[in-house]
Protein backbone atom coordinates (compact mmCIF):
# COMPACT_ATOMS: atom_id res chain seq x y z
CA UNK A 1 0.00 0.00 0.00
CA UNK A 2 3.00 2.34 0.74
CA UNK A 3 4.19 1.64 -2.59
CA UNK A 4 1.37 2.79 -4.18
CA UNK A 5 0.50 5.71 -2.43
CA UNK A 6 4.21 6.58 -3.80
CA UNK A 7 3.14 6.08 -7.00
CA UNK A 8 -0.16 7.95 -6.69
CA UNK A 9 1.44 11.00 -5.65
CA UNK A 10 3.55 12.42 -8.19
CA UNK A 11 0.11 11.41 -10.23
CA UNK A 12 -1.80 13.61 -8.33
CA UNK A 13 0.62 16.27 -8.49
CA UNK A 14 1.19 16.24 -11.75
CA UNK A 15 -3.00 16.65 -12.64
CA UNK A 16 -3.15 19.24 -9.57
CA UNK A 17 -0.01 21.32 -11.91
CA UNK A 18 -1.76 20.71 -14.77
CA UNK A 19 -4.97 21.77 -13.71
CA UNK A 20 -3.46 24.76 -12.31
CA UNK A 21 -1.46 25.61 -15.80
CA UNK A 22 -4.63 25.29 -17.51
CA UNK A 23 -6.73 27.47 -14.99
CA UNK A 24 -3.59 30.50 -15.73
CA UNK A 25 -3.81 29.78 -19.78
CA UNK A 26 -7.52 30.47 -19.53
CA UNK A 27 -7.11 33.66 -17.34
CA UNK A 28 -4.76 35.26 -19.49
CA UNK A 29 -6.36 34.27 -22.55
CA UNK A 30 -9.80 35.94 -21.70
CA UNK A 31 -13.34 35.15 -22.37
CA UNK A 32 -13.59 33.83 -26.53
CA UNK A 33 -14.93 36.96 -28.48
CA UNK A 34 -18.19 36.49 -29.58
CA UNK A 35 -17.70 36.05 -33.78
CA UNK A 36 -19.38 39.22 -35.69
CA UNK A 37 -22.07 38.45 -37.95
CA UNK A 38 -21.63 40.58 -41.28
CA UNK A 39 -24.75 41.60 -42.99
CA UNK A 40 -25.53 42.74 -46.98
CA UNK A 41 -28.18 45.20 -48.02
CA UNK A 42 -28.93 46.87 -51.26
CA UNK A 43 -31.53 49.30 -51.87
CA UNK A 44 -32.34 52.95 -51.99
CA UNK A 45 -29.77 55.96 -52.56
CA UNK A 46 -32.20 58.21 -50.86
CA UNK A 47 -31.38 57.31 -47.18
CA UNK A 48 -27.73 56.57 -48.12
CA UNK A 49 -25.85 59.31 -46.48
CA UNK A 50 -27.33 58.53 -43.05
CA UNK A 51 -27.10 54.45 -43.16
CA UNK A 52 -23.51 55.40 -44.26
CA UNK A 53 -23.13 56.68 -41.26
CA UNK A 54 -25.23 54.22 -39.28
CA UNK A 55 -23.20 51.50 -40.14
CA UNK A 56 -19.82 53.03 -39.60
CA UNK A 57 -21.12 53.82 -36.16
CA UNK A 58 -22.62 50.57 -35.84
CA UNK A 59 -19.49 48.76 -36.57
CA UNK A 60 -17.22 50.61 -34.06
CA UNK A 61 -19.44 49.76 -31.53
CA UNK A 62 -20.30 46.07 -32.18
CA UNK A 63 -18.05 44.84 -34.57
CA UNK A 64 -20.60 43.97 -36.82
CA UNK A 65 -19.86 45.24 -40.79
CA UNK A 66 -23.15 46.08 -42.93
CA UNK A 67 -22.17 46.23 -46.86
CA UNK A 68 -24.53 48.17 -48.30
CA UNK A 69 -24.93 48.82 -52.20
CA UNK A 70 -26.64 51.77 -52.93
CA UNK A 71 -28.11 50.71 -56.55
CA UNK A 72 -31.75 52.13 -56.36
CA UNK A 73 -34.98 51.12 -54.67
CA UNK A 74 -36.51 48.40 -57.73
CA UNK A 75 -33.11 46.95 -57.91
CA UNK A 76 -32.87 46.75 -53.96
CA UNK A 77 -36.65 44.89 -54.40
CA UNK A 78 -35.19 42.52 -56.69
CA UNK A 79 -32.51 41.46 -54.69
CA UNK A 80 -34.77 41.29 -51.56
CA UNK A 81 -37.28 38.56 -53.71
CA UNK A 82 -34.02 36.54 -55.02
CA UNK A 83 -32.71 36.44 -51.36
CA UNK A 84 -29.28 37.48 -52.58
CA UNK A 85 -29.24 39.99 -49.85
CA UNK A 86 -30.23 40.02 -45.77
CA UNK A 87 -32.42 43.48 -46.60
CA UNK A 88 -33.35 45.59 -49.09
CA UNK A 89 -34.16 49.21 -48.89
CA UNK A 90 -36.82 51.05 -50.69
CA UNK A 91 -38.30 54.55 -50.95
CA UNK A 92 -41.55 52.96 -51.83
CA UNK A 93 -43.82 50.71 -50.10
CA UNK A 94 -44.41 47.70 -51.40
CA UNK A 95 -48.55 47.54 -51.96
CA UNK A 96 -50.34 44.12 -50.95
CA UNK A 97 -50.44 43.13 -54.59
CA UNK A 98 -46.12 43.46 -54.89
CA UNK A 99 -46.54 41.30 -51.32
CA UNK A 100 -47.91 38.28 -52.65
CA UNK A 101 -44.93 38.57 -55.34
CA UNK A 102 -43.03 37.42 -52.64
CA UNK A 103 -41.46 34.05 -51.93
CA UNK A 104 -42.43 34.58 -47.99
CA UNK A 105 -43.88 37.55 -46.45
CA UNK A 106 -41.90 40.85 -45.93
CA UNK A 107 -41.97 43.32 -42.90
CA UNK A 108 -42.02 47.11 -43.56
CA UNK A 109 -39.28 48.60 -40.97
CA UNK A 110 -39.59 52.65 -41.68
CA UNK A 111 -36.25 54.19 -40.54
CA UNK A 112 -36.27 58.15 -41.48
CA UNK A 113 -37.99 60.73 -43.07
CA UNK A 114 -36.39 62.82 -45.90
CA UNK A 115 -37.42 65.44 -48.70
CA UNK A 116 -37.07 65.58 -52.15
CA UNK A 117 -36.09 68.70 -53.73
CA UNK A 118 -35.98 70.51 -57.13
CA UNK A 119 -32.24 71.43 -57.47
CA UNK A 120 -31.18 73.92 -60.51
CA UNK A 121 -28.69 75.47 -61.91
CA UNK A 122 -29.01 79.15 -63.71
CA UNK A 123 -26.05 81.07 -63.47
CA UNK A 124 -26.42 84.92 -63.27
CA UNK A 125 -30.29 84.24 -61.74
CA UNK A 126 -30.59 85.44 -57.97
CA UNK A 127 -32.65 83.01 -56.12
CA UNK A 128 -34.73 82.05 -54.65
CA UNK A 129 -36.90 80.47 -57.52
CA UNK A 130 -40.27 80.13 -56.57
CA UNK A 131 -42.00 77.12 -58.17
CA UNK A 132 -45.92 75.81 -57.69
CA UNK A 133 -47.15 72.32 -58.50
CA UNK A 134 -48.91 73.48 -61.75
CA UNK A 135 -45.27 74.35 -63.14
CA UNK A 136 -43.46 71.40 -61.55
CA UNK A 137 -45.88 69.32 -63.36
CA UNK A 138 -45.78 71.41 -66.78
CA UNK A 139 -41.81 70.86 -66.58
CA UNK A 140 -41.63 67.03 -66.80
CA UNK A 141 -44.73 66.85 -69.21
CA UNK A 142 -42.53 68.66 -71.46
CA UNK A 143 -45.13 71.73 -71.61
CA UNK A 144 -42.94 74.52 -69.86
CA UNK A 145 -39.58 74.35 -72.00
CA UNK A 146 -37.95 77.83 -71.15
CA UNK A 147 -37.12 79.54 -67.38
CA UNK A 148 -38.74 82.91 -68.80
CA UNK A 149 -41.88 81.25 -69.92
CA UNK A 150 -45.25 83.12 -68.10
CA UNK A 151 -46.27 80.52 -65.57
CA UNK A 152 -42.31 80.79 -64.00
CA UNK A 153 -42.55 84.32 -64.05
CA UNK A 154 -45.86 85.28 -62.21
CA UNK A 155 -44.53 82.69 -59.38
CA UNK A 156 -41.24 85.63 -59.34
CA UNK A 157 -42.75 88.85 -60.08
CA UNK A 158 -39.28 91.11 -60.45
CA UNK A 159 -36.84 88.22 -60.78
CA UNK A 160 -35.14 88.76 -64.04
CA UNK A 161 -35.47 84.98 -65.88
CA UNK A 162 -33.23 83.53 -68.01
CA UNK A 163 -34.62 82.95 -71.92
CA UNK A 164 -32.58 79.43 -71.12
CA UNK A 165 -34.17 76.02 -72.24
CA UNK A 166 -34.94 73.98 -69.40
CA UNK A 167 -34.00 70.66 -68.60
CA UNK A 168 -35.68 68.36 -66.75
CA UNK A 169 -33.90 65.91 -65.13
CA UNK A 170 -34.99 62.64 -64.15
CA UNK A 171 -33.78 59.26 -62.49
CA UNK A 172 -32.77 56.32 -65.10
CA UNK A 173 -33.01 53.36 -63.20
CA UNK A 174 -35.65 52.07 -60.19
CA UNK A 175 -35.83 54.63 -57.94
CA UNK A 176 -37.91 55.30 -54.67
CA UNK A 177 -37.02 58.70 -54.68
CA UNK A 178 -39.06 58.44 -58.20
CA UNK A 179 -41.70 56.74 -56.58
CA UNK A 180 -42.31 60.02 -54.05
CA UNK A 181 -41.77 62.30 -56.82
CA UNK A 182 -43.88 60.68 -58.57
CA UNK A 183 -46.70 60.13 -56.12
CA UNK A 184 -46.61 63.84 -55.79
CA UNK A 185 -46.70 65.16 -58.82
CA UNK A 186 -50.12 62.70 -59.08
CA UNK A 187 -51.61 63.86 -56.08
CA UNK A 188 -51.42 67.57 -57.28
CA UNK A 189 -52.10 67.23 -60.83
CA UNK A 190 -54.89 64.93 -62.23
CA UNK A 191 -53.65 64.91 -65.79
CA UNK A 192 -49.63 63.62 -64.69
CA UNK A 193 -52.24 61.20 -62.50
CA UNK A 194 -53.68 59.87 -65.60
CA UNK A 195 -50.82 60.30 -68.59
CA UNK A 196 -47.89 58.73 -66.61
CA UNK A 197 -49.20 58.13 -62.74
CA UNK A 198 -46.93 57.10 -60.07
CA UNK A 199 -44.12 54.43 -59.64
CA UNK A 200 -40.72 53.35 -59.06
CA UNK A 201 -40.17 53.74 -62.84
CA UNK A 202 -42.26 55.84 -65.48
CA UNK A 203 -42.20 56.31 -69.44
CA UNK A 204 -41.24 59.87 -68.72
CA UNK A 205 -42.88 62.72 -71.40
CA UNK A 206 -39.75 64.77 -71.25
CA UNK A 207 -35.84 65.33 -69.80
CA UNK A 208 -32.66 63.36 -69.75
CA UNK A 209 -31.83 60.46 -66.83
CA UNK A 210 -29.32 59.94 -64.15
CA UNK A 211 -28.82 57.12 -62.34
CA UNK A 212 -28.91 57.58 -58.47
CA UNK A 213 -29.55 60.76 -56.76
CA UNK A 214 -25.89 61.01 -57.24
CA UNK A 215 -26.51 60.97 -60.99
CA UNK A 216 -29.37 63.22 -60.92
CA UNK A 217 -26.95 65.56 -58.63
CA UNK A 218 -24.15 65.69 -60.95
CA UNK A 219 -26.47 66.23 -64.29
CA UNK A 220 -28.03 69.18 -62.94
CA UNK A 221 -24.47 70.65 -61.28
CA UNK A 222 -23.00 70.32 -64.20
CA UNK A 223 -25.99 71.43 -67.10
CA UNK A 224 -26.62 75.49 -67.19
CA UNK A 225 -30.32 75.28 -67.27
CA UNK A 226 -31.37 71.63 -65.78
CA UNK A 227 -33.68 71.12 -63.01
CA UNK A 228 -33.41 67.63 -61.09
CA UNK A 229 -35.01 66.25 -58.35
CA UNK A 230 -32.64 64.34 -55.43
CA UNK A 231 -32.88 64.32 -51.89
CA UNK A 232 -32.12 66.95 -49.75
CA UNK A 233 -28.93 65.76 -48.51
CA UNK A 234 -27.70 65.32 -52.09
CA UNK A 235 -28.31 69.32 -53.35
CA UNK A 236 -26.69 70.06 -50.12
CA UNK A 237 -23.28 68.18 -50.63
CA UNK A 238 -23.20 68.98 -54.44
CA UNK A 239 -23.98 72.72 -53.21
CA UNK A 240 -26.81 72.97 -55.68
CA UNK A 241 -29.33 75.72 -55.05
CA UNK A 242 -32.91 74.48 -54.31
CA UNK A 243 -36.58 75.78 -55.52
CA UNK A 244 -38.89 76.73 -52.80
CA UNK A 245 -42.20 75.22 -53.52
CA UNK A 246 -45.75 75.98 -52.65
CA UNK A 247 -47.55 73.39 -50.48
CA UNK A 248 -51.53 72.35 -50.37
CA UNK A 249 -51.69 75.56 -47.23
CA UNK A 250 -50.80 77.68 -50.31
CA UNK A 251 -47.23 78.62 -48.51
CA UNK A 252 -43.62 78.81 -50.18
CA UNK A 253 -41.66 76.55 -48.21
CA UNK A 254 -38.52 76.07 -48.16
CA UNK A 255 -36.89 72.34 -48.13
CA UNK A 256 -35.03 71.56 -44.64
CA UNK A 257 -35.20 69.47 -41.29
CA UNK A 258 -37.93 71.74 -40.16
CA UNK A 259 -40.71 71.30 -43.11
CA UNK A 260 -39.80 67.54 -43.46
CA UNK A 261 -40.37 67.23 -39.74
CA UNK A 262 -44.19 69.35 -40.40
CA UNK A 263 -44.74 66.82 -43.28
CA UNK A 264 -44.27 64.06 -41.27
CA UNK A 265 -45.75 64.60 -37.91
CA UNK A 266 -49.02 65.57 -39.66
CA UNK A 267 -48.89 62.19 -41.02
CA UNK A 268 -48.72 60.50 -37.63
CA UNK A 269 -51.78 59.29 -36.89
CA UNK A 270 -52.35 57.77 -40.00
CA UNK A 271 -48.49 56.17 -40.05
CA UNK A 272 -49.65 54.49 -36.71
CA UNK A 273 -51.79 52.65 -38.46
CA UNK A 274 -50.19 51.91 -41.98
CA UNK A 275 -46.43 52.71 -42.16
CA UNK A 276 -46.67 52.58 -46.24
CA UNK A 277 -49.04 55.39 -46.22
CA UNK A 278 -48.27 58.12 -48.37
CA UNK A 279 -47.05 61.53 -46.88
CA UNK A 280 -46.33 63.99 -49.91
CA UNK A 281 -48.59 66.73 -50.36
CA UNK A 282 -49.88 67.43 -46.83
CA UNK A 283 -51.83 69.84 -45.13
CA UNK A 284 -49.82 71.14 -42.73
CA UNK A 285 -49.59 74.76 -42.60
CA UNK A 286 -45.48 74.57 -42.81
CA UNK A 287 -45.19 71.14 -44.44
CA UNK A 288 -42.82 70.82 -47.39
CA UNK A 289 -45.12 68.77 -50.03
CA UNK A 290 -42.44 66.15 -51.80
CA UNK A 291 -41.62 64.22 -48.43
CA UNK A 292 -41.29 60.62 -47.59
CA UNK A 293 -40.50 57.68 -45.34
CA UNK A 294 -37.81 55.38 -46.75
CA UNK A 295 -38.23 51.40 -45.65
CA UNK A 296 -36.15 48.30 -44.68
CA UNK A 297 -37.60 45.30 -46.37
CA UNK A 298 -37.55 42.61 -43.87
CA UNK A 299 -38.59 39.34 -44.57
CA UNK A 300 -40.50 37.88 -41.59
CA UNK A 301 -39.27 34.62 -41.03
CA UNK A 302 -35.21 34.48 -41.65
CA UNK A 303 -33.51 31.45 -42.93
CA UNK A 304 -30.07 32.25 -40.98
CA UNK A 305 -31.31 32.48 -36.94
CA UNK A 306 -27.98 33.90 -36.37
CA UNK A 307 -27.82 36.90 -38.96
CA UNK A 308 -31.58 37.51 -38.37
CA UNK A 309 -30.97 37.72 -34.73
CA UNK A 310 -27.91 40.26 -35.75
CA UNK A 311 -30.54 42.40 -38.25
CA UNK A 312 -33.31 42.54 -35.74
CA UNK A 313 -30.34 44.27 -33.21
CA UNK A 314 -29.06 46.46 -35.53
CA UNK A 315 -32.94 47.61 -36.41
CA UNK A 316 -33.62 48.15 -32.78
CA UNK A 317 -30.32 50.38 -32.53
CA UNK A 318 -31.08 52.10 -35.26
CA UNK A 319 -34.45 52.91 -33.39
CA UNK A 320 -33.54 53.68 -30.05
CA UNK A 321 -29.84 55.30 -30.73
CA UNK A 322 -29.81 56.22 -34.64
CA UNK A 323 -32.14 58.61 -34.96
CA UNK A 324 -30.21 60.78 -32.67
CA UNK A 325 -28.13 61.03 -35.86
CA UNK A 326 -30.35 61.91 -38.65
CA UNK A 327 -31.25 65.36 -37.72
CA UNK A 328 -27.68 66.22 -38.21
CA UNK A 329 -27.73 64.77 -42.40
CA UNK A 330 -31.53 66.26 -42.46
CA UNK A 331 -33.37 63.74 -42.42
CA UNK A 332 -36.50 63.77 -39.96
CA UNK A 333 -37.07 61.20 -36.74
CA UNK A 334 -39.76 59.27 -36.93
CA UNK A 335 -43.03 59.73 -34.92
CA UNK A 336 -42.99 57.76 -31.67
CA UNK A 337 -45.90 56.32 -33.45
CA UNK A 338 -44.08 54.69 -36.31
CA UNK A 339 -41.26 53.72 -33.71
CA UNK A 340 -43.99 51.70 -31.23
CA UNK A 341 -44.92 49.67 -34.75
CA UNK A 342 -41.40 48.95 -35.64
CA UNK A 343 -40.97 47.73 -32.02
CA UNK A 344 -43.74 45.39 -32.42
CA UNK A 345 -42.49 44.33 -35.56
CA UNK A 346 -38.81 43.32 -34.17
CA UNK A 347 -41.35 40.85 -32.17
CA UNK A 348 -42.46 39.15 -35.36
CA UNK A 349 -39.27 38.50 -36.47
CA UNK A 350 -38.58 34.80 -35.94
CA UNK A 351 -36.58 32.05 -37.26
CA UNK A 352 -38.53 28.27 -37.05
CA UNK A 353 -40.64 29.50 -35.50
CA UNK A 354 -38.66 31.27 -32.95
CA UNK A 355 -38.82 34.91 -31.81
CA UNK A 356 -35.11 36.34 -32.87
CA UNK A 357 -35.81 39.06 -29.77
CA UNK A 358 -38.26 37.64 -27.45
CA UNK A 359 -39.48 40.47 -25.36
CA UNK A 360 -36.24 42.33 -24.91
């Protein structure tokens, strides 16, 4: 028995060292790092200046990288129904009909509200141009051709207008931002309702295409004469001046955080109960009429439990943290309305069946 107590004992000092060694290795090494879980998107270029930002921000602060492809609301769509991406952005609601086009059914996740603006370019005129929906319309029918015609001139009595051809520039490829303009320019004019209506893409009467706001941006900045609409955050980096425009109260309003905010606060109680709801041409008294809500496309039940979990996180930051950001890109919050139905959303999101959030 002596013997092998002998023998036991370098045994069990050997384990007790090892043990010990293993204990210190573990200590120094640190809990394992949770692995990031990258993401892909493609969608609108409307919102892309502030989900630029989002996602830098985002990634500092969790690691997790969001590649985003800015390539235009229909193409964004398409991507979204060949599940080649995680999300898709778009400008414009999808109705029930584009739904059931679908593979599986798709969440609406509204995320900001911006405006689109009429950008020019006349060199020598002294701003700032007035425009009403009458000549906005008459512009991209193709039926107001020159900045001194009548109609531009009784909206600026005393502005000395150019004798300049105008051109009208328009967006080439899918675009949301198209989609708002769009949806405007039918809600104030029944014969644009009618002759070419509203859409992502329209057979457009008149005017030369860019593609992306970025396209649209750069046609007009660098064409004497061209009118273009982008959003707001585009004119404003390409230094572009910007139309005011008279809204349904019968006001010239001026495009910033302020009339975007009007346009979209009116909207609110309607939003609560329809996020896809339309907000252009509103009431309010200081409302500026071409605004809109811009969308991540969400399908309901995710394939991947572990990147939905990581989109439903980042969409609930982007909620509760991110829209402390947009003000400063001008874009507009959203109503604590259309916040409480994202929030209820993130609770839909599942994955076999499985809430990706639970109650958190």
């Amino acid at each position: 028995m002596t013997s092998t107590l002998k023998q036991a004992a370098p045994r069990a000092a050997w384990m007790f060292l090892a043990v010990v060694a293993a204990a210190g290795l573990a200590a120094t090494a640190g809990p394992a790092p949770a692995v990031a879980q990258d993401l892909t998107g493609a969608g609108a270029t409307f919102p892309y200046p502030i989900y630029s930002k989002w996602f830098d921000t985002y990634r500092q602060k969790t690691g997790v990288a969001i590649n985003y492809q800015s390539i235009g609301s229909g193409a964004g769509i398409q991507q979204v129904k060949a599940g080649t991406v995680d999300f898709g952005a778009s400008d414009a609601a999808l109705s029930n009909d584009k739904l059931k086009e679908l593979p599986r059914p798709v969440l609406h996740f509204p995320t900001v509200a911006g405006a689109v603006v009429l950008a020019y370019d006349l060199p020598g005129f002294r701003g700032p141009l007035k425009l009403t929906p009458e000549i906005v319309t008459g512009i991209y029918l193709g039926g107001i051709t020159a900045w001194n015609d009548k109609r531009i001139a009784a909206a600026n009595p005393g502005a000395a207008l150019p004798a300049s051809p105008i051109l009208a520039v328009h967006r080439s490829d899918g675009s949301g931002t198209t989609n708002i303009f769009t949806t405007y320019l039918s809600a104030v004019s029944v014969k644009w309702k009618e002759v070419v209506g509203a859409n992502t893409s329209v057979s457009w009467p008149a005017g030369v295409g860019g593609k992306g706001n970025e396209g649209v941006a750069g046609l007009v900045r660098q064409t004497p004469g061209a009118v273009g609409y982008v959003e707001l955050a585009y004119a404003k980096q390409n230094r572009l001046p910007m139309a005011l425009l008279r809204n349904k109260a019968g006001k010239f309003v001026e495009p910033t955080l302020a009339s975007t905010t009007a346009a979209v606060a009116g909207a609110a109680p309607l939003l609560g109960k329809d996020v896809r709801t339309p907000i252009v041409d509103s009431p309010a008294p200081d409302a500026w009429p071409i605004s809109g809500l811009t969308f991540l496309l969400v399908y309901r039940d995710q394939k991947d439990p572990v990147k939905g979990r990581a989109l439903a996180e980042f969409i609930r930051w982007a909620m509760r943290d991110g829209q402390g950001m947009v003000e400063a890109l001008d874009y507009a919050r959203l109503p604590e309305a259309v916040v409480k139905v994202n929030e209820a959303n993130l609770l839909k999101l599942a994955s076999g069946g499985r809430p990706l959030l639970g109650g958190r």
